[in-house]
N, C-alpha and C. Protein backbone atom coordinates (compact mmCIF):
# COMPACT_ATOMS: atom_id res chain seq x y z
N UNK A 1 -42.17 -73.55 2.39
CA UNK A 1 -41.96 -72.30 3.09
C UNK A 1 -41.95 -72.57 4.60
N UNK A 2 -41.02 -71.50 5.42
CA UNK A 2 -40.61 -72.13 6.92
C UNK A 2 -42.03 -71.16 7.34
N UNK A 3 -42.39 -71.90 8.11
CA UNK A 3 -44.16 -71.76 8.88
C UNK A 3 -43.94 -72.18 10.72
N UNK A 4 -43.64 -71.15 11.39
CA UNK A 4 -43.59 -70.68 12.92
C UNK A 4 -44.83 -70.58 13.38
N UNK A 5 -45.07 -70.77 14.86
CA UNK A 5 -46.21 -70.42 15.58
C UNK A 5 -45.43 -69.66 16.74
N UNK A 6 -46.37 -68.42 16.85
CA UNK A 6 -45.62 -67.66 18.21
C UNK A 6 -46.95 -67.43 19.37
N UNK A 7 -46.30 -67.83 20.68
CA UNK A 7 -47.57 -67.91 21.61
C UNK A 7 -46.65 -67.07 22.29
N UNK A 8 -47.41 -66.17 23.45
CA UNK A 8 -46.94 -65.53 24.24
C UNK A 8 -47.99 -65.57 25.81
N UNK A 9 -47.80 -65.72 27.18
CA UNK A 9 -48.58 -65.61 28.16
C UNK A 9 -48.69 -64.11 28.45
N UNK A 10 -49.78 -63.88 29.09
CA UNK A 10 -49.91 -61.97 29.15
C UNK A 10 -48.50 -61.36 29.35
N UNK A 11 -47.90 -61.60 30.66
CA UNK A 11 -46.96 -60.82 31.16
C UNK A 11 -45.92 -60.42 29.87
N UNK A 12 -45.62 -61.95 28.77
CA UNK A 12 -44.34 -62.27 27.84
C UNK A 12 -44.81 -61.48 26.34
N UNK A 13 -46.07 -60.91 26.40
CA UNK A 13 -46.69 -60.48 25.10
C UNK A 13 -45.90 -58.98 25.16
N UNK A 14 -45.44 -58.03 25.70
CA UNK A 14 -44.37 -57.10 25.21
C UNK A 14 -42.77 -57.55 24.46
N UNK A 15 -42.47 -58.90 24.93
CA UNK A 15 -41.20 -59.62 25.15
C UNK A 15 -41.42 -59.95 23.54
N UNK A 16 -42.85 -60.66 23.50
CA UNK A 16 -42.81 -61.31 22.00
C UNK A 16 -42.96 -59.81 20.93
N UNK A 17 -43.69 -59.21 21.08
CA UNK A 17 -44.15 -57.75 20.68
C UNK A 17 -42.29 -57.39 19.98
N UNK A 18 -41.52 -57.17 20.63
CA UNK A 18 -40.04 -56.32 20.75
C UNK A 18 -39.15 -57.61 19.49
N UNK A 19 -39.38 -58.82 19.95
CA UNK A 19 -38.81 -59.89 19.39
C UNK A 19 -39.22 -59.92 18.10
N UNK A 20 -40.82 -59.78 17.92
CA UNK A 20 -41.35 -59.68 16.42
C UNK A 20 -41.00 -58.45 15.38
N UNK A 21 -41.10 -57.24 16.39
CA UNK A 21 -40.30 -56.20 15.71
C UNK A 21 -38.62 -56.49 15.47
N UNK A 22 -38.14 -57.38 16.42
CA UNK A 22 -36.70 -57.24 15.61
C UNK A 22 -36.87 -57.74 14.58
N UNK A 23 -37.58 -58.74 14.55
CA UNK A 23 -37.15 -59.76 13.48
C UNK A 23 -38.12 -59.63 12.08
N UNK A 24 -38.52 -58.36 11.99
CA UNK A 24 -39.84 -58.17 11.11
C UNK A 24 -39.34 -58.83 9.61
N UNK A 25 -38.54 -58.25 9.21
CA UNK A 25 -37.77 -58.28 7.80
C UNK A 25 -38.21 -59.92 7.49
N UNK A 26 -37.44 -60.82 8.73
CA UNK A 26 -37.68 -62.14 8.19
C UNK A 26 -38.82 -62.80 8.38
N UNK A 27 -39.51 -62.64 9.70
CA UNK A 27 -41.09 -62.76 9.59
C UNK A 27 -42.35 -62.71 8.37
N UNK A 28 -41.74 -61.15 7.95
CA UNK A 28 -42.93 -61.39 6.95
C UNK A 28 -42.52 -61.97 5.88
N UNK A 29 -41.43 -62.61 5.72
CA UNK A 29 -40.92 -63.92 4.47
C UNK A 29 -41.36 -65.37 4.67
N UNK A 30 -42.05 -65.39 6.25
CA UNK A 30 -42.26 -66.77 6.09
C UNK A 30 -43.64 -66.95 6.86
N UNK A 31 -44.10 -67.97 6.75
CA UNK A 31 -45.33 -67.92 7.47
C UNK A 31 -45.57 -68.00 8.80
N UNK A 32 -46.40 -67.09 9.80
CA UNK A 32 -46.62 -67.00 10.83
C UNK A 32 -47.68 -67.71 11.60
N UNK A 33 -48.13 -68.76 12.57
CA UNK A 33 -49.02 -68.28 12.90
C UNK A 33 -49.27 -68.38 14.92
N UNK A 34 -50.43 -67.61 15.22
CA UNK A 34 -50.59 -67.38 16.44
C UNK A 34 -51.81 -67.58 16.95
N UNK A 35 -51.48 -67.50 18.57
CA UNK A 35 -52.87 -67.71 19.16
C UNK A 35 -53.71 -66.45 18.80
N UNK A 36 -54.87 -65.82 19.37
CA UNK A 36 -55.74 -65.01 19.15
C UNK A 36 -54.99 -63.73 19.24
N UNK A 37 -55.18 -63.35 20.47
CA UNK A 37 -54.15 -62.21 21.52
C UNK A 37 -52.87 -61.68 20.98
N UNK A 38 -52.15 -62.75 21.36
CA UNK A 38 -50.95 -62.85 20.52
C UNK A 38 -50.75 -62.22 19.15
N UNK A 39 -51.43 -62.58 18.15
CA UNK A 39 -51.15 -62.22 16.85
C UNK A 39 -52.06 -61.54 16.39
N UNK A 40 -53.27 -60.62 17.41
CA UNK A 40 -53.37 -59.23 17.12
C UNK A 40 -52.55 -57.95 17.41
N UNK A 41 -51.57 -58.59 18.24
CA UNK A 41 -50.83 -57.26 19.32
C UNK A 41 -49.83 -57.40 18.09
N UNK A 42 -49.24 -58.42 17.80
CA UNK A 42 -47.82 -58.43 16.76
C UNK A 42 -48.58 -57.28 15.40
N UNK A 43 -49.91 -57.87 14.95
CA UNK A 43 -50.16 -57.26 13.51
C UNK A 43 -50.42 -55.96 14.12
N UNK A 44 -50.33 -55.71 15.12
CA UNK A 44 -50.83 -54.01 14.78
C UNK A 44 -49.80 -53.33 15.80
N UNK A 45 -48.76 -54.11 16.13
CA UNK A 45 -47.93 -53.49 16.82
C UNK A 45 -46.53 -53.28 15.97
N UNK A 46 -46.95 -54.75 15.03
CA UNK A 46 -45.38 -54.54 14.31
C UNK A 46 -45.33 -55.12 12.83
N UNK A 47 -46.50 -55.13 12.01
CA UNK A 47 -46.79 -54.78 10.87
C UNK A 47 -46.97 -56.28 10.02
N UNK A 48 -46.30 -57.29 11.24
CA UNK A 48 -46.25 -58.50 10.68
C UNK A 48 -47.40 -59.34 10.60
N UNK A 49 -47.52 -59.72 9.38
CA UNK A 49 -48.71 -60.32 9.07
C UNK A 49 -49.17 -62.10 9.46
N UNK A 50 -49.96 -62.51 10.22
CA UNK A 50 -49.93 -63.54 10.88
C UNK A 50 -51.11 -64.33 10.66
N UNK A 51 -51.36 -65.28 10.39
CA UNK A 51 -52.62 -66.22 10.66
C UNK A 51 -52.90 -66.62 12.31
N UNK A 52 -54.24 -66.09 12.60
CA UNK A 52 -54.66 -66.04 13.68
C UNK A 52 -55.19 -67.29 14.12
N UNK A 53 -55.25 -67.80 15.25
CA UNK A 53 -56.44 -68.85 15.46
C UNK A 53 -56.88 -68.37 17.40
N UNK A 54 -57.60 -69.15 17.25
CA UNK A 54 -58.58 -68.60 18.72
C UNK A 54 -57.48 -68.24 19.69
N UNK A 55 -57.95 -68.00 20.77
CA UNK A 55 -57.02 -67.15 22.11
C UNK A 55 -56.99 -68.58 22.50
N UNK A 56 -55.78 -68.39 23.73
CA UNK A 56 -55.21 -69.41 24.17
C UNK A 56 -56.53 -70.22 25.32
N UNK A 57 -57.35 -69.09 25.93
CA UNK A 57 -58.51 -69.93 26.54
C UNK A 57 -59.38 -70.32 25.83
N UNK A 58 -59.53 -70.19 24.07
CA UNK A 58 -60.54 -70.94 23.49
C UNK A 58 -60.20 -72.02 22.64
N UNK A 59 -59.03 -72.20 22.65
CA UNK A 59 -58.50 -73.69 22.12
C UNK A 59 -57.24 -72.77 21.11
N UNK A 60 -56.90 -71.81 21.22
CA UNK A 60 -55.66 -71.95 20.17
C UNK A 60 -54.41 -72.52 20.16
N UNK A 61 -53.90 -72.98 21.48
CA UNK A 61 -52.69 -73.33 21.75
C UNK A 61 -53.01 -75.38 21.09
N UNK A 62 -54.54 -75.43 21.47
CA UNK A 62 -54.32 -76.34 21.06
C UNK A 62 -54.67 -76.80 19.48
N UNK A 63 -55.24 -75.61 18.60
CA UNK A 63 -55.45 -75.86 17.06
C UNK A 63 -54.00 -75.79 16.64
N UNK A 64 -53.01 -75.01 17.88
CA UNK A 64 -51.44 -74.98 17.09
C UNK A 64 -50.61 -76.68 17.32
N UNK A 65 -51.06 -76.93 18.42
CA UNK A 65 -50.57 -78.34 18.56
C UNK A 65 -50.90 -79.55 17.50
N UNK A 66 -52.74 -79.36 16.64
CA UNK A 66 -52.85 -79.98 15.63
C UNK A 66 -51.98 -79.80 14.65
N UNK A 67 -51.53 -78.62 14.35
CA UNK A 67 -50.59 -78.49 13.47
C UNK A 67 -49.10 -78.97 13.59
N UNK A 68 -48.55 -78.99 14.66
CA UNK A 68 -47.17 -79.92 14.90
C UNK A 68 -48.02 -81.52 14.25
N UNK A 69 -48.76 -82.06 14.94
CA UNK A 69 -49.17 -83.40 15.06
C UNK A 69 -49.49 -83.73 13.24
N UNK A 70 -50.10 -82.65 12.87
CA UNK A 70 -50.13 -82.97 11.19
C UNK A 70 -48.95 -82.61 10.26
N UNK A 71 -47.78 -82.04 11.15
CA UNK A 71 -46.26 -81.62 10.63
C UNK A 71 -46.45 -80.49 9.55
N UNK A 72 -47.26 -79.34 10.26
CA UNK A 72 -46.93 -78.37 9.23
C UNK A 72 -46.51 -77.05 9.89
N UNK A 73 -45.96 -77.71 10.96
CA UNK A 73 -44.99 -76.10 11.62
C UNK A 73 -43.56 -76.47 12.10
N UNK A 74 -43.27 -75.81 11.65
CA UNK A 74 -40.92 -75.95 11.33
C UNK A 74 -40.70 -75.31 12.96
N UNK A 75 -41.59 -74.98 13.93
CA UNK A 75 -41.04 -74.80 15.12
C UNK A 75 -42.31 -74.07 15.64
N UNK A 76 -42.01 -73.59 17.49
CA UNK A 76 -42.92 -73.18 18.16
C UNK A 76 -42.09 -71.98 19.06
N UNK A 77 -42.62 -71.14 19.33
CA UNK A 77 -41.88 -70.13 20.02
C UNK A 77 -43.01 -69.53 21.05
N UNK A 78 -42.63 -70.26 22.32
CA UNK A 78 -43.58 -69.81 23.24
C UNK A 78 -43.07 -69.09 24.66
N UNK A 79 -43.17 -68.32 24.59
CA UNK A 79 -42.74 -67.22 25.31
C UNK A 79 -43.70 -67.47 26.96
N UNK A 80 -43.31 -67.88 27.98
CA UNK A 80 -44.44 -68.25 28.77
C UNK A 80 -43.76 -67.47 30.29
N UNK A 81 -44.48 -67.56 31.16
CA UNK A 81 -43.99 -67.10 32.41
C UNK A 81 -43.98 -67.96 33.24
N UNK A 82 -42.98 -68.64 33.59
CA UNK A 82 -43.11 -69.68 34.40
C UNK A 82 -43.76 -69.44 35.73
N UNK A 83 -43.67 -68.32 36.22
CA UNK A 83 -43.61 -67.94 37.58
C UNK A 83 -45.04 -67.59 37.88
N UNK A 84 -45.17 -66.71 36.83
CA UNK A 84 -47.08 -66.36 37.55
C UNK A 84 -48.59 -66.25 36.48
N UNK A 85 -48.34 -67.76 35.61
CA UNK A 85 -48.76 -67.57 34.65
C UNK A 85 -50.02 -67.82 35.04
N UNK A 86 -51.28 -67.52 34.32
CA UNK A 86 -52.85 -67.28 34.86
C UNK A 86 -53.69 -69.11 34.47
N UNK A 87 -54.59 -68.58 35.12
CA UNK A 87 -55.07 -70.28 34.69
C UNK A 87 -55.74 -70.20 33.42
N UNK A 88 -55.88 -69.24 32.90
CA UNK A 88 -56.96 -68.71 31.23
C UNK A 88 -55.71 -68.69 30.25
N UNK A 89 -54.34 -68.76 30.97
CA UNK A 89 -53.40 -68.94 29.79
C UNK A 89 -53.21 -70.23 28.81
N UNK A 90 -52.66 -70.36 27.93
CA UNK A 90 -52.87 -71.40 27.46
C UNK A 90 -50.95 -72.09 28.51
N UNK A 91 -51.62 -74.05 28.29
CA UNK A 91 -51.10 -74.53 28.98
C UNK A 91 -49.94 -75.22 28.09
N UNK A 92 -48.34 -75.15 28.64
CA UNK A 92 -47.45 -75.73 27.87
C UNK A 92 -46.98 -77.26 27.59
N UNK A 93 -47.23 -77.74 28.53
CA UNK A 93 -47.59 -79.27 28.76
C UNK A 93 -47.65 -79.64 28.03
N UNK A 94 -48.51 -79.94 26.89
CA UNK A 94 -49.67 -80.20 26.02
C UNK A 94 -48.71 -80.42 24.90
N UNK A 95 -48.65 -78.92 24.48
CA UNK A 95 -47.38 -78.89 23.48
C UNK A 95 -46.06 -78.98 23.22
N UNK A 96 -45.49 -79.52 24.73
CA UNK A 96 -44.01 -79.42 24.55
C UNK A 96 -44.52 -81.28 24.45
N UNK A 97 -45.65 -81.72 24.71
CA UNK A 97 -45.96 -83.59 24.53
C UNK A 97 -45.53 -83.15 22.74
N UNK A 98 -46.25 -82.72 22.64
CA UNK A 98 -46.55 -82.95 21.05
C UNK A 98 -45.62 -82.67 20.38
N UNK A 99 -44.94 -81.50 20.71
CA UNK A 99 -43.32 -81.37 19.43
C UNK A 99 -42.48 -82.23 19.93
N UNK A 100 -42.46 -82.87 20.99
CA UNK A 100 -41.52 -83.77 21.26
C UNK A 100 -42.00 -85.04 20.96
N UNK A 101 -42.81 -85.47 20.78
CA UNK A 101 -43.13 -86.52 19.25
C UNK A 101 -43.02 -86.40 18.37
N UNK A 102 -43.14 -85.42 17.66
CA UNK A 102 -43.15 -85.03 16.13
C UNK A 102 -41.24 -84.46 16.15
N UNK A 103 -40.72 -84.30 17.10
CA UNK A 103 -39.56 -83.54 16.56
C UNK A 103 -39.63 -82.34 16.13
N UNK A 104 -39.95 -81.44 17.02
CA UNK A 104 -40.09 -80.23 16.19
C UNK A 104 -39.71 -79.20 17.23
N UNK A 105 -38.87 -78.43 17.07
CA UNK A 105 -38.40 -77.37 18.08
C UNK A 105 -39.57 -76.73 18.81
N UNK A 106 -39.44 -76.27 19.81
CA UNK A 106 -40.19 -75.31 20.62
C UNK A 106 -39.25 -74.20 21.50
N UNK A 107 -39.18 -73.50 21.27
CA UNK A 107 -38.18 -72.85 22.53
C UNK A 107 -39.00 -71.84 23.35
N UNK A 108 -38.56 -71.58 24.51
CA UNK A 108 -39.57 -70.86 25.42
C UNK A 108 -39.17 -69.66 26.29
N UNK A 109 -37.65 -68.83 25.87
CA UNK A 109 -37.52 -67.99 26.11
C UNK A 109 -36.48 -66.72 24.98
N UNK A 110 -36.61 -65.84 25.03
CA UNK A 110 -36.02 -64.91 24.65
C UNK A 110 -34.50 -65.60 23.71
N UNK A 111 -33.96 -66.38 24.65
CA UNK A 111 -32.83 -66.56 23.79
C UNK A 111 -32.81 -67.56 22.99
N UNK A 112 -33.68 -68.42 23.69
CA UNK A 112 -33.81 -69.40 22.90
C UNK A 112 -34.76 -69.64 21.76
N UNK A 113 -35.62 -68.78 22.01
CA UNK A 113 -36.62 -68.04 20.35
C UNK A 113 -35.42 -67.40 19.44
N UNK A 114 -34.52 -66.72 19.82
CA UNK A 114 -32.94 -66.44 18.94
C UNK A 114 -32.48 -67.51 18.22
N UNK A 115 -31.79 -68.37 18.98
CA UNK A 115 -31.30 -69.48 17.92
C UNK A 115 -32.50 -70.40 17.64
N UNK A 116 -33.42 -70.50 18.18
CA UNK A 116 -34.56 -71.11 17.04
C UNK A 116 -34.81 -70.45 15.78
N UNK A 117 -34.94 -69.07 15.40
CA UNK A 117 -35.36 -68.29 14.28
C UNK A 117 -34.31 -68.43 13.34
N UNK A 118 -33.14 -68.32 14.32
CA UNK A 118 -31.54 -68.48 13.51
C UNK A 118 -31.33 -69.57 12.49
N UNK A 119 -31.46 -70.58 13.02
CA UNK A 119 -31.50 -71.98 13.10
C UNK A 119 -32.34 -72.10 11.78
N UNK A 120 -33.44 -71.89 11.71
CA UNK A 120 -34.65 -71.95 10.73
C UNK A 120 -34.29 -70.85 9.71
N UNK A 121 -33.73 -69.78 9.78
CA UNK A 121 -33.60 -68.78 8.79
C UNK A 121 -31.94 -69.31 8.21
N UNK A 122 -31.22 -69.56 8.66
CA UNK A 122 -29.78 -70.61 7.82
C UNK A 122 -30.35 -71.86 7.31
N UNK A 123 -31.64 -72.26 7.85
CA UNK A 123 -32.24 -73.14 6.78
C UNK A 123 -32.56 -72.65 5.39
N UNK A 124 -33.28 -71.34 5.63
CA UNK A 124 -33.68 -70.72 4.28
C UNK A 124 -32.78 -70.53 3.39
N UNK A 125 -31.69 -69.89 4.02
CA UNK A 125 -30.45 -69.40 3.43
C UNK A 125 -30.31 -67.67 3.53
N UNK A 126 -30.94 -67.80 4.89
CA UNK A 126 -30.76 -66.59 5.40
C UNK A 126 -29.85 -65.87 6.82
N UNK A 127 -28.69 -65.06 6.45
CA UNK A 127 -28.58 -65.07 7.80
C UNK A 127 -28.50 -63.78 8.91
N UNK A 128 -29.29 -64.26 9.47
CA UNK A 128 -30.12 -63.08 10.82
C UNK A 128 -29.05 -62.36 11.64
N UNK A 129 -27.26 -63.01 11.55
CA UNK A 129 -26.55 -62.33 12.21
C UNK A 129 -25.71 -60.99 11.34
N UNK A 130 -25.89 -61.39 10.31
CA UNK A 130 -25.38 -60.11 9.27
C UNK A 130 -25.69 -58.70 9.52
């Protein structure tokens, strides 16, 4: 089963919020999971059901990076603000090291969380432009 992680920095958590609601239908077909923050605002903003792990200042960005490194996430979708992101955010560095060892997509904005989901859902044999 295709298994995503979605991170979002404060400002990008409406951005991911709107993105998760488009894409609810296929979301809740595959496995989700998120930092703390993140994937309380999605489950109660947009019905999609997510495996949580700590907020990005208590290590979640990096329990999601164990998971690239042990190869059990088909991609990363991190929604970040380049411009005025906080120092309690979680840091991208880290994880764009790690999927880029393992090979594993990450994309980090709006459009490019699009053809990442795309990409992964024509894997399933699903397709998101229909």
């Amino acid at each position: 089963m295709t298994r995503i992680a979605l991170i979002a920095h404060d400002d990008e958590k409406p951005e991911m919020i709107d993105f998760a609601s488009d894409h609810a239908d296929y979301l809740d077909d595959i496995e989700i999971v998120t930092t703390g923050t993140t994937g309380k605002r999605i489950e109660a903003e947009t019905g999609v059901d997510v495996e949580r792990k700590q907020s990005g200042p208590l290590g979640g960005d990096l329990q999601i990076g164990a998971e690239v490194a042990d190869e059990s996430l088909d991609g990363i979708i991190f929604l970040r603000d380049p411009l005025t992101a906080q120092p309690h955010e979680p840091d991208i560095s880290a994880l764009l090291r790690i999927c880029d060892v393992h090979d594993t997509p990450m994309a980090t904005t709006r459009s490019s969380a699009e053809y990442l989901l795309t990409g992964l859902a024509l894997d399933d044999g699903v397709d998101l432009t229909a």
